[in-house]
N, C-alpha and C. Protein backbone atom coordinates (compact mmCIF):
# COMPACT_ATOMS: atom_id res chain seq x y z
N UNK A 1 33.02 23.32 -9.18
CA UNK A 1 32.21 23.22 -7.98
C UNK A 1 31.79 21.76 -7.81
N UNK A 2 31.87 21.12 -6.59
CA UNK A 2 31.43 19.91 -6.25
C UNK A 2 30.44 19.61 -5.50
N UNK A 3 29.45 18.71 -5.41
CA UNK A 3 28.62 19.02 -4.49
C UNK A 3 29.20 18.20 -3.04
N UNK A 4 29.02 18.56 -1.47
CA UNK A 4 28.95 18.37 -0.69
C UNK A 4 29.19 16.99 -0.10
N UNK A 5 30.82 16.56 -0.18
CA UNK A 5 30.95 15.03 -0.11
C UNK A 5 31.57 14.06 -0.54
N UNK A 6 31.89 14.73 -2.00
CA UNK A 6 32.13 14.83 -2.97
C UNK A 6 33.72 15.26 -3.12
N UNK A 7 34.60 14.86 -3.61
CA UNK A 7 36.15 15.49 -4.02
C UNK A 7 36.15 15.93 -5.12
N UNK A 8 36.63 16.72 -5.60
CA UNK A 8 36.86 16.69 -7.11
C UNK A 8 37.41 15.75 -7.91
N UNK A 9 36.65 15.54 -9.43
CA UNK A 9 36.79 15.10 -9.66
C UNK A 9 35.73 13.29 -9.90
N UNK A 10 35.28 13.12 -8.58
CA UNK A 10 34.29 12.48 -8.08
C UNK A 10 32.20 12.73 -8.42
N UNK A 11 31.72 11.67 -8.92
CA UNK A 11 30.77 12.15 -9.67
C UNK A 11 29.80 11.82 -7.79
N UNK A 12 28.74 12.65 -7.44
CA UNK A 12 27.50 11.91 -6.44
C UNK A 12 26.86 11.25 -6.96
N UNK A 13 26.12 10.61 -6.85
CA UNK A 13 24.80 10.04 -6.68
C UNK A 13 23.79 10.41 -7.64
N UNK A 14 23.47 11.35 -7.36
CA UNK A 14 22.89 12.53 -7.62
C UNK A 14 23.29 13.00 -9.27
N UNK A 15 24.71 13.32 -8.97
CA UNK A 15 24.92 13.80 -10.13
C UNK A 15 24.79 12.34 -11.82
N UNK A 16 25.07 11.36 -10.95
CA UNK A 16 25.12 10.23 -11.77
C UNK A 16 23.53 9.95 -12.34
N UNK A 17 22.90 10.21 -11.33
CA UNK A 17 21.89 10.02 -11.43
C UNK A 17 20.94 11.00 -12.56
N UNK A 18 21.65 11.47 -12.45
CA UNK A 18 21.28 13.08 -13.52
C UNK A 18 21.56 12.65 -14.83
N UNK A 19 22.95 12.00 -14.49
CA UNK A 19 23.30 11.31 -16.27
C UNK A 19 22.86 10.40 -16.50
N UNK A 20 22.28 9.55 -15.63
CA UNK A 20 21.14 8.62 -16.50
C UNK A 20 20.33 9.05 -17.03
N UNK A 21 19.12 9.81 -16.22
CA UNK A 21 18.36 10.46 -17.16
C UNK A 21 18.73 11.25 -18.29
N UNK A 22 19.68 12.17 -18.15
CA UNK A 22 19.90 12.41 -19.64
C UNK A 22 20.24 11.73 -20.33
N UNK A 23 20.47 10.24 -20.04
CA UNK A 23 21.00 9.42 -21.57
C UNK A 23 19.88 8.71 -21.20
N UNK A 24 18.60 8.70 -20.49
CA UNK A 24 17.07 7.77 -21.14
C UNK A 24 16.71 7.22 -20.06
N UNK A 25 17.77 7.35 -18.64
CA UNK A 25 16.81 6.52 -17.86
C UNK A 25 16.00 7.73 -16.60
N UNK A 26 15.63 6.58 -15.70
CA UNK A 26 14.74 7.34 -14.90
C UNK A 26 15.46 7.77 -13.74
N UNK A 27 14.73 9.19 -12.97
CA UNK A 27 15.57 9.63 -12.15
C UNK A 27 15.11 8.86 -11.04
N UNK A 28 15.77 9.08 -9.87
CA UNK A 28 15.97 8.51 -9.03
C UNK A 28 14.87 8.14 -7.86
N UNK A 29 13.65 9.12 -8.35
CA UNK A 29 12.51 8.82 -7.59
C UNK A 29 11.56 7.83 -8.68
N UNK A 30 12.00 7.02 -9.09
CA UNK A 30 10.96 6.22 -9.73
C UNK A 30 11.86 5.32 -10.37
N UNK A 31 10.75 4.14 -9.90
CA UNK A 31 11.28 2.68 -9.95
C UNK A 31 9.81 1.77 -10.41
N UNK A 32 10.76 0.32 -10.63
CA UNK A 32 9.59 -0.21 -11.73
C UNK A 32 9.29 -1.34 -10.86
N UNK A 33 8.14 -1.97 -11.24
CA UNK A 33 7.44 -2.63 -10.14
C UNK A 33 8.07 -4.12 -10.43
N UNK A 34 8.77 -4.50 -11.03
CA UNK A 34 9.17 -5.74 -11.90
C UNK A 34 10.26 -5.03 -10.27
N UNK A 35 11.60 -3.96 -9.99
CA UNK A 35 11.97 -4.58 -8.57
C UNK A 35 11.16 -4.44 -7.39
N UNK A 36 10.35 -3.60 -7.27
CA UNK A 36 9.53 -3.94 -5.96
C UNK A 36 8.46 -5.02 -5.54
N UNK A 37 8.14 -5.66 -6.06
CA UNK A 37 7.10 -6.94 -5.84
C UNK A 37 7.71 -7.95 -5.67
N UNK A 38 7.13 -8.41 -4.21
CA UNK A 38 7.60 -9.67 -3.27
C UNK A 38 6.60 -10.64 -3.59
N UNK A 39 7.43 -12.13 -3.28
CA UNK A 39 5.97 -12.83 -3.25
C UNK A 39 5.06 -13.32 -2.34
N UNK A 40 4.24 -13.49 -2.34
CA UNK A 40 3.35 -13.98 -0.81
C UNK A 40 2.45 -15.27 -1.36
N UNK A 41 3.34 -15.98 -0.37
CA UNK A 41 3.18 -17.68 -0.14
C UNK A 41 1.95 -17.79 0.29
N UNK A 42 1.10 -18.42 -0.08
CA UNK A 42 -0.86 -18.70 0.43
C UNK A 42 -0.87 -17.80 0.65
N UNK A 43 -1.22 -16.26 0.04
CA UNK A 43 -1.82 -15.51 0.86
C UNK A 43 -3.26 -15.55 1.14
N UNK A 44 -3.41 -15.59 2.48
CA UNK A 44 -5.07 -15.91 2.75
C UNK A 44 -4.94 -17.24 2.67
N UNK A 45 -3.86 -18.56 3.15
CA UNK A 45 -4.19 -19.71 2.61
C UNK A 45 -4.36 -20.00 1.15
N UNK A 46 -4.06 -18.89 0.37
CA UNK A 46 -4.50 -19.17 -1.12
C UNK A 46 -3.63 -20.56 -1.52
N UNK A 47 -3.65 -20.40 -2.59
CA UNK A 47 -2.63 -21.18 -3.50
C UNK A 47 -1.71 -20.22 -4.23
N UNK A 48 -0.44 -21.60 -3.92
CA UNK A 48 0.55 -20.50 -5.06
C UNK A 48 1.32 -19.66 -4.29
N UNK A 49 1.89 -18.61 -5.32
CA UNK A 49 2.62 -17.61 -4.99
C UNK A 49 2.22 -15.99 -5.62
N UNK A 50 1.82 -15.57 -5.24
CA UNK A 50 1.38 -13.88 -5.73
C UNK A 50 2.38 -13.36 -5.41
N UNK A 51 2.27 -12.00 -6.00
CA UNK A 51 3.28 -10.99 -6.31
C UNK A 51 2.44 -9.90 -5.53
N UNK A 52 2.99 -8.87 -4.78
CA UNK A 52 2.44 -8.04 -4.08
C UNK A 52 3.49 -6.68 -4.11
N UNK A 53 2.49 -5.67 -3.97
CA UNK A 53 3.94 -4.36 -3.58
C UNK A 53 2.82 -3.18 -2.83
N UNK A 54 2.71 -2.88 -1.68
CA UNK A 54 2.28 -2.05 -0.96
C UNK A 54 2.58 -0.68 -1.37
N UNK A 55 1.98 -0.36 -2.15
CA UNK A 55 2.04 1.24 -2.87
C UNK A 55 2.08 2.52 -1.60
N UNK A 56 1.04 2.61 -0.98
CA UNK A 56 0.39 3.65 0.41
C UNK A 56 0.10 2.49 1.16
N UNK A 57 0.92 3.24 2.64
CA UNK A 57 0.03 2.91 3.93
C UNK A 57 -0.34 3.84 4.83
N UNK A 58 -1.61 4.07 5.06
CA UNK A 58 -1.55 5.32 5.77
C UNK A 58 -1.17 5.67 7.18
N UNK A 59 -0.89 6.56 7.58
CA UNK A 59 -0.08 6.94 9.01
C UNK A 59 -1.34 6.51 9.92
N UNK A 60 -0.53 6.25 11.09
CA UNK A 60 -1.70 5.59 12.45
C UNK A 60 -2.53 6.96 12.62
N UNK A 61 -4.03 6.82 12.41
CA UNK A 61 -5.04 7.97 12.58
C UNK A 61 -5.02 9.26 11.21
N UNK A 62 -4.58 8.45 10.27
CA UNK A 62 -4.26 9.62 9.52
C UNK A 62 -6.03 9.05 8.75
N UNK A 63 -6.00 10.11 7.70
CA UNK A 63 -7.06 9.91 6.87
C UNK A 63 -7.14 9.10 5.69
N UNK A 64 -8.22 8.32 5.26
CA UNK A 64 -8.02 8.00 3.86
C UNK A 64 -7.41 6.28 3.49
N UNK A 65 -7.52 5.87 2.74
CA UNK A 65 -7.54 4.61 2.42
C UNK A 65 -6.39 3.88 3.49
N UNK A 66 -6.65 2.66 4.32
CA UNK A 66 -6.14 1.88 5.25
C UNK A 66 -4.62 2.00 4.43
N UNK A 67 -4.62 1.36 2.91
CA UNK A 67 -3.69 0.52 2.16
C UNK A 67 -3.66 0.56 0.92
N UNK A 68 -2.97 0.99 -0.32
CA UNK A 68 -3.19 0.55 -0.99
C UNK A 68 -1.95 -0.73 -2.02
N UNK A 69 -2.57 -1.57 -2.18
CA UNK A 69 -1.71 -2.91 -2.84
C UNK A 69 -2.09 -2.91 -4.11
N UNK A 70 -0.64 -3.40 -5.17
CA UNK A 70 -0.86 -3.45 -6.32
C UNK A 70 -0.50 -4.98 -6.16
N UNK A 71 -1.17 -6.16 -6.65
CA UNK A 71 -1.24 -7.73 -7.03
C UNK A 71 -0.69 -8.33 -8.38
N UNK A 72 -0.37 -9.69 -8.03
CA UNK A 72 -0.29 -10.41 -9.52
C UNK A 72 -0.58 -11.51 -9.09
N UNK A 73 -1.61 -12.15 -9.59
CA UNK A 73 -2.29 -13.54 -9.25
C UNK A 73 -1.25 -14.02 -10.46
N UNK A 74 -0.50 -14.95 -10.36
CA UNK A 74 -0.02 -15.94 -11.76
C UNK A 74 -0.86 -17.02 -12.30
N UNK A 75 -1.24 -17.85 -13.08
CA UNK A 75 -2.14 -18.75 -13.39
C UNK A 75 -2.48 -19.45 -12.28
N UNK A 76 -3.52 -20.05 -11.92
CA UNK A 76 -3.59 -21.36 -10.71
C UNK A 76 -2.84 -20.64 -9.92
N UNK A 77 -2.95 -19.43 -9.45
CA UNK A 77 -2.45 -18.74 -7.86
C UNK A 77 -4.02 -18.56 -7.72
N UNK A 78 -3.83 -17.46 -6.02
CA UNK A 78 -5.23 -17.82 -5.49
C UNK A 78 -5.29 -16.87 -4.74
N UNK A 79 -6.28 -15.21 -3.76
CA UNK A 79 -6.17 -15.19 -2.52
C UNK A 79 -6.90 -16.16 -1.89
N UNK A 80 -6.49 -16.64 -0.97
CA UNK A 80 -7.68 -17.68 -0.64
C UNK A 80 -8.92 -16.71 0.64
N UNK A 81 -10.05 -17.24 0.73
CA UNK A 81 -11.42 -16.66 1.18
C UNK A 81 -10.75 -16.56 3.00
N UNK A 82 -11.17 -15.17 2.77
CA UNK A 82 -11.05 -14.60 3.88
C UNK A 82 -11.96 -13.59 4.90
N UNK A 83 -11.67 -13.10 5.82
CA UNK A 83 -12.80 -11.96 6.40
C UNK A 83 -11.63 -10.37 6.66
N UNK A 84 -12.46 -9.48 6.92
CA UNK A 84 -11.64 -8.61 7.45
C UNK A 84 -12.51 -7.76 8.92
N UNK A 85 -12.26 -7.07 9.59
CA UNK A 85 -13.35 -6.95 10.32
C UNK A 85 -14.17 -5.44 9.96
N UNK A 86 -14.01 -4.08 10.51
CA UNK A 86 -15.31 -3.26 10.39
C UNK A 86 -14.29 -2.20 8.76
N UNK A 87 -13.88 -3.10 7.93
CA UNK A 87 -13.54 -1.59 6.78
C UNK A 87 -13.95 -2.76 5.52
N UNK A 88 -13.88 -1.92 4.52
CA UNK A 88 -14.49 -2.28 3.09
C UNK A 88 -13.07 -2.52 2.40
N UNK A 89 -12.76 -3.57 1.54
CA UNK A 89 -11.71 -4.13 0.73
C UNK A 89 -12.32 -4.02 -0.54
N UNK A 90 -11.42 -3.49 -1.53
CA UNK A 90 -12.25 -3.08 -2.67
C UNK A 90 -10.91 -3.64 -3.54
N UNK A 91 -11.37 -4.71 -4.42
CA UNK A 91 -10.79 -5.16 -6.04
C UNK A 91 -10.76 -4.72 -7.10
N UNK A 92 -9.96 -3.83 -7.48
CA UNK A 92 -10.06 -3.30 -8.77
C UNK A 92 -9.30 -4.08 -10.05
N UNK A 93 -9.97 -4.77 -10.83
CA UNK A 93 -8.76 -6.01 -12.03
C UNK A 93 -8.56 -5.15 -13.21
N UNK A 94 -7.05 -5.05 -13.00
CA UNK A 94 -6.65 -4.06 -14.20
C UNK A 94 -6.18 -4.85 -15.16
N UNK A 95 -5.87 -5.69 -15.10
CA UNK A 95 -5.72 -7.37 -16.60
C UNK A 95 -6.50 -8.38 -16.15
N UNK A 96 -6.37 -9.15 -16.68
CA UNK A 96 -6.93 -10.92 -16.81
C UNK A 96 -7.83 -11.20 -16.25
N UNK A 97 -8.37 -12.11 -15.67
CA UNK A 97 -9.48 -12.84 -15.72
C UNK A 97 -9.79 -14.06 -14.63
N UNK A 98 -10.00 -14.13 -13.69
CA UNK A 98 -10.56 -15.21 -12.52
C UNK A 98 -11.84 -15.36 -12.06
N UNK A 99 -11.91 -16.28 -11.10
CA UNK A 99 -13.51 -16.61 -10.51
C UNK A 99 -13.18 -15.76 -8.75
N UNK A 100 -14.48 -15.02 -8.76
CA UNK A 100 -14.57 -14.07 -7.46
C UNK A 100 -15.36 -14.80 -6.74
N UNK A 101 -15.21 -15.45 -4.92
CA UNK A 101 -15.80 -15.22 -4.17
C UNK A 101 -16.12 -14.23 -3.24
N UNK A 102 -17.83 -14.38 -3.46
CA UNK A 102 -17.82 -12.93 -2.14
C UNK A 102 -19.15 -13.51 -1.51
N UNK A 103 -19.23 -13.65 -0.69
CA UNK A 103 -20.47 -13.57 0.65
C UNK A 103 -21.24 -14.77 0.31
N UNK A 104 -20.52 -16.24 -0.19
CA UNK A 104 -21.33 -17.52 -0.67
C UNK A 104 -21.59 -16.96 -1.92
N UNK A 105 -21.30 -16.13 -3.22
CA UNK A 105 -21.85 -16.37 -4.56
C UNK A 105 -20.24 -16.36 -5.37
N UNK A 106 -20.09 -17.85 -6.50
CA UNK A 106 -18.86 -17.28 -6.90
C UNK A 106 -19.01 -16.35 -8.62
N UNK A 107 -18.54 -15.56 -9.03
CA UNK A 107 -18.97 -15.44 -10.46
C UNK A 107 -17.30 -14.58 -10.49
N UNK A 108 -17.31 -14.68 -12.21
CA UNK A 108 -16.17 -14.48 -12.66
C UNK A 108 -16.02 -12.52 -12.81
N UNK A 109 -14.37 -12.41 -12.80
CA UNK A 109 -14.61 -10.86 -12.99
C UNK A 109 -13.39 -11.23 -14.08
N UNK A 110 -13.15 -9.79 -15.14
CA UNK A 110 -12.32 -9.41 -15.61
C UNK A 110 -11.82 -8.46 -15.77
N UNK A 111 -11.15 -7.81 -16.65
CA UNK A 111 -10.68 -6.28 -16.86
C UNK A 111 -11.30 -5.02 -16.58
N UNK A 112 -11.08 -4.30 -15.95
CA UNK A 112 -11.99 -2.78 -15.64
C UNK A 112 -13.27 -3.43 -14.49
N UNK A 113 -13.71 -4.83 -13.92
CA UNK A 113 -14.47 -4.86 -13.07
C UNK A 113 -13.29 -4.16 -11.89
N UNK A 114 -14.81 -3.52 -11.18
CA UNK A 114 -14.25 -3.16 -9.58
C UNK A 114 -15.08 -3.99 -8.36
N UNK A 115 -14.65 -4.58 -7.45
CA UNK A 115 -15.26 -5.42 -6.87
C UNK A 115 -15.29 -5.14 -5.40
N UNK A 116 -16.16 -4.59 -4.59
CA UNK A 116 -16.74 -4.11 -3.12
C UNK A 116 -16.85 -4.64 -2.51
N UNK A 117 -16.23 -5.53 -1.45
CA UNK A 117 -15.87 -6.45 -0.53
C UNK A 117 -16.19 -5.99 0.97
N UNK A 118 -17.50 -6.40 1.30
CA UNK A 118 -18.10 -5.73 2.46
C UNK A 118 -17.34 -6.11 3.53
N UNK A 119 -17.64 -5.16 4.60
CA UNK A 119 -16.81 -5.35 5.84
C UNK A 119 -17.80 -6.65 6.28
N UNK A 120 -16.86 -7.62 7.33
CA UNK A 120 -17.04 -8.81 7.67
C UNK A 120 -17.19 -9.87 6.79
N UNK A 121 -17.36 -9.30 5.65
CA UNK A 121 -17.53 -10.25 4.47
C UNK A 121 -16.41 -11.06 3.85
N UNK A 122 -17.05 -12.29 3.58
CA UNK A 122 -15.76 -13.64 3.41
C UNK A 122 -15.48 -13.09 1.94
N UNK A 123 -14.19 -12.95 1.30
CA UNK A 123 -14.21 -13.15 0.01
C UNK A 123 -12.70 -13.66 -0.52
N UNK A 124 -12.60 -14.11 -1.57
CA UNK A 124 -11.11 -14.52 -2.10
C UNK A 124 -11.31 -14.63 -3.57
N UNK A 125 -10.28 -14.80 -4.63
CA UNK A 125 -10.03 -14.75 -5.98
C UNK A 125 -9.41 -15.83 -6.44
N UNK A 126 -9.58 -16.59 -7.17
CA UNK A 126 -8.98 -17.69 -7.94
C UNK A 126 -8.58 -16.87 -9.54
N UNK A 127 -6.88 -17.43 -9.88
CA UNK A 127 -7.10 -17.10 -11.16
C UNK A 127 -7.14 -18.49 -12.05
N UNK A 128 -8.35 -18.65 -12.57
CA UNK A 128 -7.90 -19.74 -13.30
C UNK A 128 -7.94 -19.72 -14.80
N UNK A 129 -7.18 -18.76 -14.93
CA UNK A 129 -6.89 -18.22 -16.84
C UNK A 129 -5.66 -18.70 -17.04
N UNK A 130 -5.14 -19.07 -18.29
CA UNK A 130 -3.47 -18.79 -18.63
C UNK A 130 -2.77 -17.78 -18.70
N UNK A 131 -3.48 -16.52 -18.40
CA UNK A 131 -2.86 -15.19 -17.99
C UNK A 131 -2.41 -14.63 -16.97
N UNK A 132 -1.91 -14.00 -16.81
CA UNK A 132 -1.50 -13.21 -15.00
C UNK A 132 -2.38 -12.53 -15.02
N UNK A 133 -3.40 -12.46 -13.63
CA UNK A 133 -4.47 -11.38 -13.20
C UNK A 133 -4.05 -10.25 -12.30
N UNK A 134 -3.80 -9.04 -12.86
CA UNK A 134 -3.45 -7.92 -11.91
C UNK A 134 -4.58 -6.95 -11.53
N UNK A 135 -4.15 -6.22 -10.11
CA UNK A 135 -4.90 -6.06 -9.16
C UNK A 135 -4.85 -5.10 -8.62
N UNK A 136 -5.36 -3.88 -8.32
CA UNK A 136 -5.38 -3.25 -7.26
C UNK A 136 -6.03 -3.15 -6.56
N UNK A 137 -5.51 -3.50 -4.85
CA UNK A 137 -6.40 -3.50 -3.76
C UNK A 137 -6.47 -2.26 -2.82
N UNK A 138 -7.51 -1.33 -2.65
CA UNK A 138 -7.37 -0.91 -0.99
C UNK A 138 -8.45 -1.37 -0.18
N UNK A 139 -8.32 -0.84 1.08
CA UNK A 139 -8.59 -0.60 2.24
C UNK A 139 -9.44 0.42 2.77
N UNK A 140 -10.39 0.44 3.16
CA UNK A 140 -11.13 1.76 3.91
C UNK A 140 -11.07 1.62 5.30
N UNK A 141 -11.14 1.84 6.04
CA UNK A 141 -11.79 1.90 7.51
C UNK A 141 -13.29 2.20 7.58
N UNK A 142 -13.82 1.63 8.12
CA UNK A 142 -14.88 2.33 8.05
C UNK A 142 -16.09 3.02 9.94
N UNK A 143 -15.21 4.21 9.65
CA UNK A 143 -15.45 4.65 11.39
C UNK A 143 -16.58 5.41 11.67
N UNK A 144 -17.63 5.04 10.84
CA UNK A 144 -18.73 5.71 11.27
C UNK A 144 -19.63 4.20 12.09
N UNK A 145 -19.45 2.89 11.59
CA UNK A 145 -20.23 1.77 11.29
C UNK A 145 -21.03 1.15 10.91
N UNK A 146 -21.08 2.00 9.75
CA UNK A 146 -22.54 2.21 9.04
C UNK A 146 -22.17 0.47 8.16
N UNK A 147 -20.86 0.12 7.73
CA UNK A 147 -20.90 -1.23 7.21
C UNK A 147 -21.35 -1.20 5.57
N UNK A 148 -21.65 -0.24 4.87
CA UNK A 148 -21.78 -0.06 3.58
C UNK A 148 -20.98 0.79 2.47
C-alpha cells in the first residue's frame, strides 16, 4: 500500500519523516529555534543585531496576547527605548543579564525577572554582559483603558 502520490516503491514525506523519528529525530511538527530566528538590525534604533522569532500572533479581533516573541540580545546588542500606544509589553529574561529602561529609571534585570512595560511607556534593554540575554516578549491590548 502507498500513500496517495506516491508510486511504489517511492518513500512520502511523511513516511520519511516517520523514519527520522524512529531513528531519533523530530517529527515534522517541531523545529528548533537555532532555524527560525531572524535578525533585526536596530531594533527600536537599538544597537546591533538581535535574534527574534514570532512564536503567536493573534488573529485580527481574536482574543488574548497581541504577540508573542522569543529574543536574543547578543553582547553590546540593544532594544533601543521606545513607546507603544494603549497595550502593556511585558519582558520576561529567561538567561543573562542587562540594564532595563523603563519610564526615566534605568536598573538592571536578570534571570527569572519579569518586567511590565506600561502602555505609553518609553522603555528599551541594553545587554551589557558577555553573555547572550534571552527573552520572551508579549503583547496585551489593552481594551478596556484602564492603562494598568
Amino acid at each position: 500500500m502507498t500513500a496517495r502520490g506516491a508510486t511504489a516503491g517511492e518513500a512520502t514525506a511523511v513516511e520519511m519523516a516517520a523514519g527520522d523519528v524512529a531513528a531519533g529525530g523530530a517529527p515534522p511538527d517541531v523545529a528548533n529555534l537555532n532555524d527560525l530566528f531572524t535578525g533585526k538590525e536596530h531594533d527600536h534604533g537599538g544597537l546591533g543585531t538581535i535574534l527574534a522569532h514570532r512564536v503567536f500572533s493573534r488573529a485580527e479581533g481574536g482574543e488574548g496576547a497581541e504577540f508573542v516573541d522569543l529574543a536574543v540580545l547578543p553582547p553590546g546588542t540593544s532594544i533601543g527605548r521606545h513607546r507603544h500606544g494603549a497595550d502593556r509589553e511585558t519582558y520576561i529574561v529567561l538567561s543573562g543579564s542587562g540594564v532595563m529602561y523603563r519610564d526615566g529609571v534605568e536598573f538592571r534585570v536578570t534571570t527569572g525577572d519579569v518586567v511590565v512595560n506600561r502602555p505609553r511607556g518609553e522603555h528599551g534593554l541594553v545587554n551589557d554582559s558577555a553573555d547572550e540575554l534571552w527573552l520572551l516578549v508579549f503583547e496585551e491590548e489593552l481594551r478596556d483603558g484602564s492603562g494598568v
